[in-house]
PDB file of N, CA and C in Angstrom:
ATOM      1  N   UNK A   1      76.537  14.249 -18.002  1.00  0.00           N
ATOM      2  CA  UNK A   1      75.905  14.331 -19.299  1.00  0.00           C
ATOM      3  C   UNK A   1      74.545  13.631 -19.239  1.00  0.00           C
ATOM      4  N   UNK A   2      74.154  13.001 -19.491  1.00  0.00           N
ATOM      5  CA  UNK A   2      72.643  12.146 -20.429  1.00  0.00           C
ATOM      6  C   UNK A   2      73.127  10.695 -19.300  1.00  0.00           C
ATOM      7  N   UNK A   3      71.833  10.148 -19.146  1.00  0.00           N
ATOM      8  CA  UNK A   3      71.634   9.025 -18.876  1.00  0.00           C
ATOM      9  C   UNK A   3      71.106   8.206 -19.556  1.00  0.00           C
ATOM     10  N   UNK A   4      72.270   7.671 -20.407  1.00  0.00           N
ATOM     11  CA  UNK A   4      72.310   6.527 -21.584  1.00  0.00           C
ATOM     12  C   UNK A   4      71.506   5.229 -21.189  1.00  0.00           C
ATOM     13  N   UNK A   5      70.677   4.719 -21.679  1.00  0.00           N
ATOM     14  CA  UNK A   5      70.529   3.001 -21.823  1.00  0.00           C
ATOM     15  C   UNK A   5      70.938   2.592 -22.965  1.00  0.00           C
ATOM     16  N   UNK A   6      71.221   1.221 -22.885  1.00  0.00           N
ATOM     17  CA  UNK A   6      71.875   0.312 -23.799  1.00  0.00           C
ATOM     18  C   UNK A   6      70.538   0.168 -25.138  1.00  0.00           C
ATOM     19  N   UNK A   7      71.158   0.005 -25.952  1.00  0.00           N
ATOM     20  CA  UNK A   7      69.855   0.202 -27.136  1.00  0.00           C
ATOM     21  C   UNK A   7      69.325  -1.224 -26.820  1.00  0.00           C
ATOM     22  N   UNK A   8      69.890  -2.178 -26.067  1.00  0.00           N
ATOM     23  CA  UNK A   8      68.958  -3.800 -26.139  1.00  0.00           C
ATOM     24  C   UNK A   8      68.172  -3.432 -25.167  1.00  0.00           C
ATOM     25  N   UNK A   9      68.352  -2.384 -23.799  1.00  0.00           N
ATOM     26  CA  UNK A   9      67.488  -2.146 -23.329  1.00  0.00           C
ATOM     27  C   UNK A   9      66.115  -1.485 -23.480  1.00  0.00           C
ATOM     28  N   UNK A  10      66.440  -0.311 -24.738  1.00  0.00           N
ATOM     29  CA  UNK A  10      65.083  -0.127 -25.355  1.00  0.00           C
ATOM     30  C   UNK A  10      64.194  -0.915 -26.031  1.00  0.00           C
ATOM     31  N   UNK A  11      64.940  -1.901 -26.670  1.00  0.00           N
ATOM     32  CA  UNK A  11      64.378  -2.704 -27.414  1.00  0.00           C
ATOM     33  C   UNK A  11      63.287  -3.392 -26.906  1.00  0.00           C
ATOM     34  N   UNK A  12      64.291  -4.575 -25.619  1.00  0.00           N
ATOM     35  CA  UNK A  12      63.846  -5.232 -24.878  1.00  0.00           C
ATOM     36  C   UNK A  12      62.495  -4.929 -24.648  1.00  0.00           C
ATOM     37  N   UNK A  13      62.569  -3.258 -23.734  1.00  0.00           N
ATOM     38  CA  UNK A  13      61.494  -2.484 -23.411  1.00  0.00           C
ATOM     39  C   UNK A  13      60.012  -2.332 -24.245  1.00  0.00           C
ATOM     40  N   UNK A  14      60.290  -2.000 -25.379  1.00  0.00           N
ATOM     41  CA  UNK A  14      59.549  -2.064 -26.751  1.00  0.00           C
ATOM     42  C   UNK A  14      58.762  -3.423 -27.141  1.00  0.00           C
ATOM     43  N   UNK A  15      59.819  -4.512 -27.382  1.00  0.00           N
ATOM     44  CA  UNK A  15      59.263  -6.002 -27.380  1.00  0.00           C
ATOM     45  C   UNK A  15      58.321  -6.374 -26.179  1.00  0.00           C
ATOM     46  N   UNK A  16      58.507  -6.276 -24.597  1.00  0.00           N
ATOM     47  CA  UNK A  16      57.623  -6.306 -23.920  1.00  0.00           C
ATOM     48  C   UNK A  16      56.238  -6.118 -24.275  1.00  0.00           C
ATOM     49  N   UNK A  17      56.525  -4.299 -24.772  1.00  0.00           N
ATOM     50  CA  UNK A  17      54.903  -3.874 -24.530  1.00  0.00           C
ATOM     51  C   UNK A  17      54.369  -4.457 -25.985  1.00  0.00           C
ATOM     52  N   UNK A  18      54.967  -4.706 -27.175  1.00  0.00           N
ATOM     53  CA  UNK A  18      54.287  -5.117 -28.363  1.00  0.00           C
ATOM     54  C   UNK A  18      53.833  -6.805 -28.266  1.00  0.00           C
ATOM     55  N   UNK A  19      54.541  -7.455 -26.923  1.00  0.00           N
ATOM     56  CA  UNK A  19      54.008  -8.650 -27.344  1.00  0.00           C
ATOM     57  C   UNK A  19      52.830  -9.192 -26.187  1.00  0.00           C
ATOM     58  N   UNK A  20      52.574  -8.062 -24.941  1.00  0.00           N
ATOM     59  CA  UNK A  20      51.255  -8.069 -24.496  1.00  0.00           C
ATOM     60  C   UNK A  20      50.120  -7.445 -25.285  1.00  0.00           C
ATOM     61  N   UNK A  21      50.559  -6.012 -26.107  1.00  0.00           N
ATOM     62  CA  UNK A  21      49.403  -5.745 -27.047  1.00  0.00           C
ATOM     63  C   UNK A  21      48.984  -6.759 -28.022  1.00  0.00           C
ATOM     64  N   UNK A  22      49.963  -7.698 -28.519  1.00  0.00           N
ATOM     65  CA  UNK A  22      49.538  -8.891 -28.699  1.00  0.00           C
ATOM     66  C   UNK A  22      49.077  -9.931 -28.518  1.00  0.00           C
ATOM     67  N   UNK A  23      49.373 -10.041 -27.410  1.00  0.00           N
ATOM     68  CA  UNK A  23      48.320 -10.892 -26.142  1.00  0.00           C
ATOM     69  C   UNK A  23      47.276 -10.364 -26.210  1.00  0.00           C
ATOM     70  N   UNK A  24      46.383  -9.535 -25.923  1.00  0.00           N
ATOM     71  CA  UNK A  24      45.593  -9.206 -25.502  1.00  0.00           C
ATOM     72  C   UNK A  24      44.805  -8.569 -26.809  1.00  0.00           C
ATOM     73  N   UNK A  25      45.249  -7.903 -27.428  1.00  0.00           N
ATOM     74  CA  UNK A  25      44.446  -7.898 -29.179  1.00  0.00           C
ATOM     75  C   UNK A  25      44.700  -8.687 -30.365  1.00  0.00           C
ATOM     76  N   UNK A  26      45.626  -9.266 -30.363  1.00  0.00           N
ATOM     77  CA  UNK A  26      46.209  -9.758 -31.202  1.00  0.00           C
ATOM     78  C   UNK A  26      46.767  -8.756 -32.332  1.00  0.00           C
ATOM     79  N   UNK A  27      46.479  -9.145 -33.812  1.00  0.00           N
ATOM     80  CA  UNK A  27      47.638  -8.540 -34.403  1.00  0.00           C
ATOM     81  C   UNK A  27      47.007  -6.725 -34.778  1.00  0.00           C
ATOM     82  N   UNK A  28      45.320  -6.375 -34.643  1.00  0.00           N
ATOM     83  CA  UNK A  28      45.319  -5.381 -34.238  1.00  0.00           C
ATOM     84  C   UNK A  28      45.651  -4.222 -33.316  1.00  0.00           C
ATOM     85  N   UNK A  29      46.260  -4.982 -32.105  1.00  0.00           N
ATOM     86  CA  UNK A  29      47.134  -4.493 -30.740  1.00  0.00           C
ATOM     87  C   UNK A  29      48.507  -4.331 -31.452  1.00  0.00           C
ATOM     88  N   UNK A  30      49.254  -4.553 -32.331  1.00  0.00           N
ATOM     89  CA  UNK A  30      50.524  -3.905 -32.990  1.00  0.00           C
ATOM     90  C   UNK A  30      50.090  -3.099 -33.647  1.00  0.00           C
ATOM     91  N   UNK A  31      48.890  -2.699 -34.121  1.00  0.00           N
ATOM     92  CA  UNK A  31      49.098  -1.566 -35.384  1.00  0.00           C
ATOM     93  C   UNK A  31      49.483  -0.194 -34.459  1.00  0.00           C
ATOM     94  N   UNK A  32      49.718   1.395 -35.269  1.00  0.00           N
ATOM     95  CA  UNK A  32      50.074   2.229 -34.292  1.00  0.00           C
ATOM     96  C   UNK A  32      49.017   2.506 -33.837  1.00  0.00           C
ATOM     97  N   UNK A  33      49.189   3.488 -33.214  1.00  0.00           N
ATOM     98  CA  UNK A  33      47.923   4.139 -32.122  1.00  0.00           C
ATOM     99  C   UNK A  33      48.321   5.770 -32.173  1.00  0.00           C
ATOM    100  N   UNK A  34      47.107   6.270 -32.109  1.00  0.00           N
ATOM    101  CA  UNK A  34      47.200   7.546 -31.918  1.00  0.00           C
ATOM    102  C   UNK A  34      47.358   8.016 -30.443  1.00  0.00           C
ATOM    103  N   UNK A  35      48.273   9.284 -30.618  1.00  0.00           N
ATOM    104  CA  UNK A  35      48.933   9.938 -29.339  1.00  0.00           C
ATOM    105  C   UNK A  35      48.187  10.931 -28.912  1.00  0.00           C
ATOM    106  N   UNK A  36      47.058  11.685 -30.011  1.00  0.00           N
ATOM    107  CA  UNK A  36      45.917  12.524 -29.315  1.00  0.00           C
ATOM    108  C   UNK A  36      45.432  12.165 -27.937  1.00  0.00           C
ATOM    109  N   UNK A  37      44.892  12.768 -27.548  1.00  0.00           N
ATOM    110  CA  UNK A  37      44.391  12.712 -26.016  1.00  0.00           C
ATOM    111  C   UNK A  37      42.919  12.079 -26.063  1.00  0.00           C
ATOM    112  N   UNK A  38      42.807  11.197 -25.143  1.00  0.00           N
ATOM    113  CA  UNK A  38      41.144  10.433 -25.214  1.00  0.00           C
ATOM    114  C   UNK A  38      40.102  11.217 -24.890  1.00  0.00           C
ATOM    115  N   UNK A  39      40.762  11.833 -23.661  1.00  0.00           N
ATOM    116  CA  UNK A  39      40.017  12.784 -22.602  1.00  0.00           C
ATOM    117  C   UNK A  39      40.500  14.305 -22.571  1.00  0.00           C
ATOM    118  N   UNK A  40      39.778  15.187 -22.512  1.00  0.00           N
ATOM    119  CA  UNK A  40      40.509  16.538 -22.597  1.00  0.00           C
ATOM    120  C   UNK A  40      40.037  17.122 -20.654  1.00  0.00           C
ATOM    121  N   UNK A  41      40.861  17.369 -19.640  1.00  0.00           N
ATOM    122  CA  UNK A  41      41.103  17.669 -18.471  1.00  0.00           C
ATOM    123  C   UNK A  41      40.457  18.679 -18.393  1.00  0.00           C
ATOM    124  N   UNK A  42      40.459  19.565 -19.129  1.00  0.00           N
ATOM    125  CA  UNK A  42      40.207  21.392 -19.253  1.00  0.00           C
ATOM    126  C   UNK A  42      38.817  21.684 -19.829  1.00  0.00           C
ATOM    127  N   UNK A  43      38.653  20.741 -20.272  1.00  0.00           N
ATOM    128  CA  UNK A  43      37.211  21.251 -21.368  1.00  0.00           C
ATOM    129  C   UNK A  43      35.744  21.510 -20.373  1.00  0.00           C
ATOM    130  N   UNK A  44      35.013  22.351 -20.829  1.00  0.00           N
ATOM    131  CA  UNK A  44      34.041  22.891 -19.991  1.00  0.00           C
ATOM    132  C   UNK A  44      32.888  21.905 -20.358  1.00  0.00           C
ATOM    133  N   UNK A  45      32.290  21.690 -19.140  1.00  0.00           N
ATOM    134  CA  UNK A  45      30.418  21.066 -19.731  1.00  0.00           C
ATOM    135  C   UNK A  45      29.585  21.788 -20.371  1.00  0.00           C
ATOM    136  N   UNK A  46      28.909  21.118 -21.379  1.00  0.00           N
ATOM    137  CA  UNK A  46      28.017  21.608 -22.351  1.00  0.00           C
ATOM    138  C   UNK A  46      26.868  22.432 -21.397  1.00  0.00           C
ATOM    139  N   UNK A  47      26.198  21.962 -20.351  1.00  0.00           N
ATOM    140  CA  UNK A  47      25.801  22.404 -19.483  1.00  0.00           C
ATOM    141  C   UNK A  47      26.116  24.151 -19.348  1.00  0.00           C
ATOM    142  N   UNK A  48      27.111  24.366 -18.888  1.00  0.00           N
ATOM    143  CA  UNK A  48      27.822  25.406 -18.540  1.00  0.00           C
ATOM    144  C   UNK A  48      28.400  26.043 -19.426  1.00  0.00           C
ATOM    145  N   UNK A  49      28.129  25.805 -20.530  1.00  0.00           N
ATOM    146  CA  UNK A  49      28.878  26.506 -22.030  1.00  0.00           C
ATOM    147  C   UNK A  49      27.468  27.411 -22.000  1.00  0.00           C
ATOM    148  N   UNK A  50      26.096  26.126 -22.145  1.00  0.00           N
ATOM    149  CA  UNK A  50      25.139  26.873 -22.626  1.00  0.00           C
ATOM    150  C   UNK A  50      24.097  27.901 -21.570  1.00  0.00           C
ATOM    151  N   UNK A  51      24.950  28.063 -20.198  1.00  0.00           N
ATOM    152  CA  UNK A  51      24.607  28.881 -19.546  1.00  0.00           C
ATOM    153  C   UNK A  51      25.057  29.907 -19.776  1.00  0.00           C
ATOM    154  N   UNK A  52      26.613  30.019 -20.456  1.00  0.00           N
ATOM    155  CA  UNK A  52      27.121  30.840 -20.526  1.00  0.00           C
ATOM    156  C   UNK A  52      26.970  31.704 -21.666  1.00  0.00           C
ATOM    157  N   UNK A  53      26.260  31.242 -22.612  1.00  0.00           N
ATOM    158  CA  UNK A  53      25.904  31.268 -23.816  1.00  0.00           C
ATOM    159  C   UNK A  53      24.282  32.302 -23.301  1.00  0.00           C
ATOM    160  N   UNK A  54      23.697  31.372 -22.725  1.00  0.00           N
ATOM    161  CA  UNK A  54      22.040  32.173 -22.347  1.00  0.00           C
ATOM    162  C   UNK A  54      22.619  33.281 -21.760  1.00  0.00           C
ATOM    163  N   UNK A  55      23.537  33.690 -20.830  1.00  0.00           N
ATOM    164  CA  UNK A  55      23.044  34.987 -20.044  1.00  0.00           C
ATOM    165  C   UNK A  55      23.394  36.416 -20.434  1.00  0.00           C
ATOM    166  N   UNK A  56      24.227  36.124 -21.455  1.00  0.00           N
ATOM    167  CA  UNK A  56      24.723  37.129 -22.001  1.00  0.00           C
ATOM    168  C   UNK A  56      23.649  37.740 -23.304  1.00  0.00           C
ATOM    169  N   UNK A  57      23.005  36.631 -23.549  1.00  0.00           N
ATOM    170  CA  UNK A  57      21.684  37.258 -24.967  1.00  0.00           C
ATOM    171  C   UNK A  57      20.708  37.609 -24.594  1.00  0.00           C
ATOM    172  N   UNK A  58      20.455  37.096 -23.414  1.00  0.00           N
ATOM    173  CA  UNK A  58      18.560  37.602 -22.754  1.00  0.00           C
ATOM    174  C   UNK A  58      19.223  38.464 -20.923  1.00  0.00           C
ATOM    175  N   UNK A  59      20.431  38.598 -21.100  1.00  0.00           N
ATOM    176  CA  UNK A  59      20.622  39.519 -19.743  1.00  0.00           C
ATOM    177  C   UNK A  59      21.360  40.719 -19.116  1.00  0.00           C
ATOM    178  N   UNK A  60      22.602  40.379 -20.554  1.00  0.00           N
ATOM    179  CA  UNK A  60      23.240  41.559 -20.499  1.00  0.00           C
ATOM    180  C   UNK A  60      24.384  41.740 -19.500  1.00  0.00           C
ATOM    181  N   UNK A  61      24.255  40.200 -19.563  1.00  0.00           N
ATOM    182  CA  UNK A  61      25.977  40.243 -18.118  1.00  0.00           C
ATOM    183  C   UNK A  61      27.004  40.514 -18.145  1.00  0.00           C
ATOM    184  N   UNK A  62      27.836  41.049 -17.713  1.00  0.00           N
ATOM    185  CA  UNK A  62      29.298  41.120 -17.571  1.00  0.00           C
ATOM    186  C   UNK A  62      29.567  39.771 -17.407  1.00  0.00           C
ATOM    187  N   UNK A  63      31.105  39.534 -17.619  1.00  0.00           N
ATOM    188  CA  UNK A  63      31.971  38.146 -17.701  1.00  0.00           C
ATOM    189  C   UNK A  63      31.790  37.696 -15.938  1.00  0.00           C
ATOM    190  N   UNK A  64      31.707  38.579 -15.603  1.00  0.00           N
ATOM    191  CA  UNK A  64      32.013  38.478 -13.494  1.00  0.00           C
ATOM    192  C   UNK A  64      30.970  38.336 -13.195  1.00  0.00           C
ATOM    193  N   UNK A  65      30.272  38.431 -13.437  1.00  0.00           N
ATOM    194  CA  UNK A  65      28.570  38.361 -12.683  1.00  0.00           C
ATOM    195  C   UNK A  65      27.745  36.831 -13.484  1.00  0.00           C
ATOM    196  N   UNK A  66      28.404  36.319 -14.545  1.00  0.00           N
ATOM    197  CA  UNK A  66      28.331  35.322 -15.461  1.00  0.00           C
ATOM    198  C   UNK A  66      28.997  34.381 -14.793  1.00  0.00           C
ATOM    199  N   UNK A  67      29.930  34.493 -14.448  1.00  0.00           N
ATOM    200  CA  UNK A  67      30.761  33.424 -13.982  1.00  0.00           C
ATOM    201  C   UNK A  67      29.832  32.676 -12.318  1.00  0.00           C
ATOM    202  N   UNK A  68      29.493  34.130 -12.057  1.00  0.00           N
ATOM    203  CA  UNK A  68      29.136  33.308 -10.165  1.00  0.00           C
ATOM    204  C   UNK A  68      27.746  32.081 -10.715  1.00  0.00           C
ATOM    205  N   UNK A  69      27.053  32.174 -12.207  1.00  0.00           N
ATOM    206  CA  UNK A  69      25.905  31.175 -11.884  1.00  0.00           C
ATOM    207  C   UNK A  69      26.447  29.372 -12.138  1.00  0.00           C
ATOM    208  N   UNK A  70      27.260  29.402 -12.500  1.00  0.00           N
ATOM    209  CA  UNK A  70      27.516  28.274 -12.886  1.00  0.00           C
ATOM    210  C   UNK A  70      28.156  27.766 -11.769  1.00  0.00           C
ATOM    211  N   UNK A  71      28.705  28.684 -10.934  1.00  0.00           N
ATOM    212  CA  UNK A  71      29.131  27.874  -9.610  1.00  0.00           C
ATOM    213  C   UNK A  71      27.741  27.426  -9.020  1.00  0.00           C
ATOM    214  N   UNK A  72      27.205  28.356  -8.962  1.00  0.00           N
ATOM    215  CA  UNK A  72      25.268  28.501  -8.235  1.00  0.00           C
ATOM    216  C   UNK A  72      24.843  26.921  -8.441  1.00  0.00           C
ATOM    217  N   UNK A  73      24.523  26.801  -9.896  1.00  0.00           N
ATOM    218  CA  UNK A  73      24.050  25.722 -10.894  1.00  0.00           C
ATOM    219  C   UNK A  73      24.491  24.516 -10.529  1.00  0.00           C
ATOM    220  N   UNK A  74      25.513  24.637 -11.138  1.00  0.00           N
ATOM    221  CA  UNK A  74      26.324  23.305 -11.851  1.00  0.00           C
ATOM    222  C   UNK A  74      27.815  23.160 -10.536  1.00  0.00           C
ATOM    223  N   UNK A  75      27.989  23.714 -10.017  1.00  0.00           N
ATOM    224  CA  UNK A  75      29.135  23.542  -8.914  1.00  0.00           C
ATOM    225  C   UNK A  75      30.477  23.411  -9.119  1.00  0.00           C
ATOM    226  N   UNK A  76      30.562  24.614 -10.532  1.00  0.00           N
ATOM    227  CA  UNK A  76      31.720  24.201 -11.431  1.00  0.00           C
ATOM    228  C   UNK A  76      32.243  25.848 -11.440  1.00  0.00           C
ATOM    229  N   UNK A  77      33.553  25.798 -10.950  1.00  0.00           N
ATOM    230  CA  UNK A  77      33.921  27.278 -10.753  1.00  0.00           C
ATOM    231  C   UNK A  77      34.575  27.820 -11.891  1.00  0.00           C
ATOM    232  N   UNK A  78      34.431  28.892 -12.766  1.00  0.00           N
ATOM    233  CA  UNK A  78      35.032  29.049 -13.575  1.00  0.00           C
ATOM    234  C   UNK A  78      35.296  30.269 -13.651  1.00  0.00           C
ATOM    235  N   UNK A  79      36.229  30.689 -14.289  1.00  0.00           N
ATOM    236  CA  UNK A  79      36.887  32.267 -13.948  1.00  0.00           C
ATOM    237  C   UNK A  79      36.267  33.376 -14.335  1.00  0.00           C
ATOM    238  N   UNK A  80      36.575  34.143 -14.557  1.00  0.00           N
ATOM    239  CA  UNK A  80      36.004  35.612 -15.389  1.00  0.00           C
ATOM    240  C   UNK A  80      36.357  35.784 -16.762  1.00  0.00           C
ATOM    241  N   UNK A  81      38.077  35.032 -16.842  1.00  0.00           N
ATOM    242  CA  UNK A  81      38.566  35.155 -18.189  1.00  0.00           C
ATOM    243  C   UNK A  81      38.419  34.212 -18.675  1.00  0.00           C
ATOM    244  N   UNK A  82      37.893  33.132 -18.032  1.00  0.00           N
ATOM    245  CA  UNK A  82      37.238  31.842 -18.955  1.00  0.00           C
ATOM    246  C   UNK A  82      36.054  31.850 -19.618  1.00  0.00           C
ATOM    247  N   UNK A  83      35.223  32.871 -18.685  1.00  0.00           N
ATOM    248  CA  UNK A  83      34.010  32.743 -19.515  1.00  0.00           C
ATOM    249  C   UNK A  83      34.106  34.082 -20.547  1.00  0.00           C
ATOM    250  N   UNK A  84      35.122  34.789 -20.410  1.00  0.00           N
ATOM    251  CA  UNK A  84      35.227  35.725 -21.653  1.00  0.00           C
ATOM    252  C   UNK A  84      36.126  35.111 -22.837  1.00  0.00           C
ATOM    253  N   UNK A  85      36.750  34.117 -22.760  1.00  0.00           N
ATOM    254  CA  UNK A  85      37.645  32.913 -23.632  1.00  0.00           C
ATOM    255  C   UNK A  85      36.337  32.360 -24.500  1.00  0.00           C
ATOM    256  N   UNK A  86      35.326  31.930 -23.632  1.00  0.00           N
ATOM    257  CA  UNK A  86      34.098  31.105 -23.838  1.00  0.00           C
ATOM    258  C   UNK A  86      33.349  31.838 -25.477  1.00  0.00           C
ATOM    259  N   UNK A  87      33.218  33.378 -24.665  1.00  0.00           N
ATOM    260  CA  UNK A  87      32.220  34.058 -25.422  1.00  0.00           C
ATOM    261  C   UNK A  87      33.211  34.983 -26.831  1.00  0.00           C
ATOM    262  N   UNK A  88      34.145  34.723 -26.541  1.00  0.00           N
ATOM    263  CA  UNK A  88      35.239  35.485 -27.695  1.00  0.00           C
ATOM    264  C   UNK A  88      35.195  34.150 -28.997  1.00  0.00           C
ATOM    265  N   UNK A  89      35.530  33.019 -28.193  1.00  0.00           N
ATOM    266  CA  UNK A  89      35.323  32.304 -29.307  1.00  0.00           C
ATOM    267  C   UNK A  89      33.984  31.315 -30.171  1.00  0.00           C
ATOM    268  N   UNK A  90      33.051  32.290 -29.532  1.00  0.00           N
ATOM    269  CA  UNK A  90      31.315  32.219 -30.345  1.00  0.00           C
ATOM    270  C   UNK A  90      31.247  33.313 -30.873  1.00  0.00           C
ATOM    271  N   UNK A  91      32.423  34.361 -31.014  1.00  0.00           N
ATOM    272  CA  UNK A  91      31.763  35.543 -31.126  1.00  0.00           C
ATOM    273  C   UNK A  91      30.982  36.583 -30.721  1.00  0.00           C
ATOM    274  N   UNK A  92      30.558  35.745 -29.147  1.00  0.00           N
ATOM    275  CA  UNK A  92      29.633  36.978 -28.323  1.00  0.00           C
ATOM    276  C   UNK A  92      30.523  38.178 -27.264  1.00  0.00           C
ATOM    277  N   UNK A  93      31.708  38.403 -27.983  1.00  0.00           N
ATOM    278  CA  UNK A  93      32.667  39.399 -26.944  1.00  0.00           C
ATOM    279  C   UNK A  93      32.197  40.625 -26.301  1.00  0.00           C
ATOM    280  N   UNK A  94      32.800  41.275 -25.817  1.00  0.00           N
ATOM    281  CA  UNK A  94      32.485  42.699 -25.577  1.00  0.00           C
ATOM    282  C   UNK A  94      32.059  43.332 -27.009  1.00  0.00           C
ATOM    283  N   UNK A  95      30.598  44.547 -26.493  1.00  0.00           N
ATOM    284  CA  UNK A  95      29.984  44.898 -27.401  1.00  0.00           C
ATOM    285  C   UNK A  95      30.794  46.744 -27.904  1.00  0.00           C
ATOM    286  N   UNK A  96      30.831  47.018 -28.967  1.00  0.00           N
ATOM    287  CA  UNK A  96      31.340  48.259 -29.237  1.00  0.00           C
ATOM    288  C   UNK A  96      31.097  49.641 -28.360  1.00  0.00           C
ATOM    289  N   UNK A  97      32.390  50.228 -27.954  1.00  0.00           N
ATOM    290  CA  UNK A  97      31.909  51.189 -27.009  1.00  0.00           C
ATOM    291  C   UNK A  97      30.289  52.003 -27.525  1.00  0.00           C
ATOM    292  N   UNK A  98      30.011  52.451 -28.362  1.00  0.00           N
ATOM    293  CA  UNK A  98      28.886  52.780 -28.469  1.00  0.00           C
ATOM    294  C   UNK A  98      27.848  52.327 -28.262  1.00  0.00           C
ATOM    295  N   UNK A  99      27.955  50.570 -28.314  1.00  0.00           N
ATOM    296  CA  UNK A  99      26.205  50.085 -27.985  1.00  0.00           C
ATOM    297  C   UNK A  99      26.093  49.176 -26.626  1.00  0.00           C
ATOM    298  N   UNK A 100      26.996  49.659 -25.615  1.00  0.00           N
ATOM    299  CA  UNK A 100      26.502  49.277 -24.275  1.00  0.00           C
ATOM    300  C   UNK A 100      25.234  49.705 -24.101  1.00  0.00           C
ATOM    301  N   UNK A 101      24.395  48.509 -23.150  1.00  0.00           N
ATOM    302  CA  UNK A 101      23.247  48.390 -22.700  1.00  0.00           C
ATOM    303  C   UNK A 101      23.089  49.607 -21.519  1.00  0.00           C
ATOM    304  N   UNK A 102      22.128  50.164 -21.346  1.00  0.00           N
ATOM    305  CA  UNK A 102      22.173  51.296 -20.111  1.00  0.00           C
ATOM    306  C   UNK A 102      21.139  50.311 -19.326  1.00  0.00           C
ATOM    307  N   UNK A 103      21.558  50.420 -17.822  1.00  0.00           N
ATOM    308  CA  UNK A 103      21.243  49.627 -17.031  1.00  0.00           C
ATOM    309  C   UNK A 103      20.712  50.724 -16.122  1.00  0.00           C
TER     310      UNK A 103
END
């Protein structure tokens, strides 16, 4: 089944960490804390947003041919469906079959 601890062991556990956050902040180190994330792992550089952003208004790129400059650039590899994730949620998606650019 479950691998039980003794509830004095949570406790215990609990009292530990509340009475170094007390040590070390005092009684602002007990208040709660938020569980949001400090840092987001995934998130793209502004850098590379706004490349991705330029090449599609003054060039007319596909998502695949968009993607290779930012490796070029910035040394940051990013997919094909990332940078169409990118441009779906600015609103710059694929344009209506009728008003493709003729190349």
């Amino acid at each position: 089944m479950w691998n039980r601890q003794p509830i004095s062991v949570l406790i215990r556990d609990s009292l530990h960490v509340w009475y170094r956050r007390y040590q070390a902040e005092g009684m602002d180190g007990l208040r709660t804390r938020s569980k949001t994330l400090k840092t987001y792992p995934n998130v793209s550089h502004v850098g590379v947003v706004g490349e991705i952003i330029y090449l599609p208004e003054n060039h007319h790129f596909e998502p695949q041919k968009i993607a290779m400059y930012p490796e070029r650039d910035h040394d940051v590899t990013i997919s094909k469906s990332g940078v169409r994730r990118i441009l779906n949620r600015l609103n710059m998606g694929p344009r209506p079959p009728g008003r493709q650019p003729i190349y």
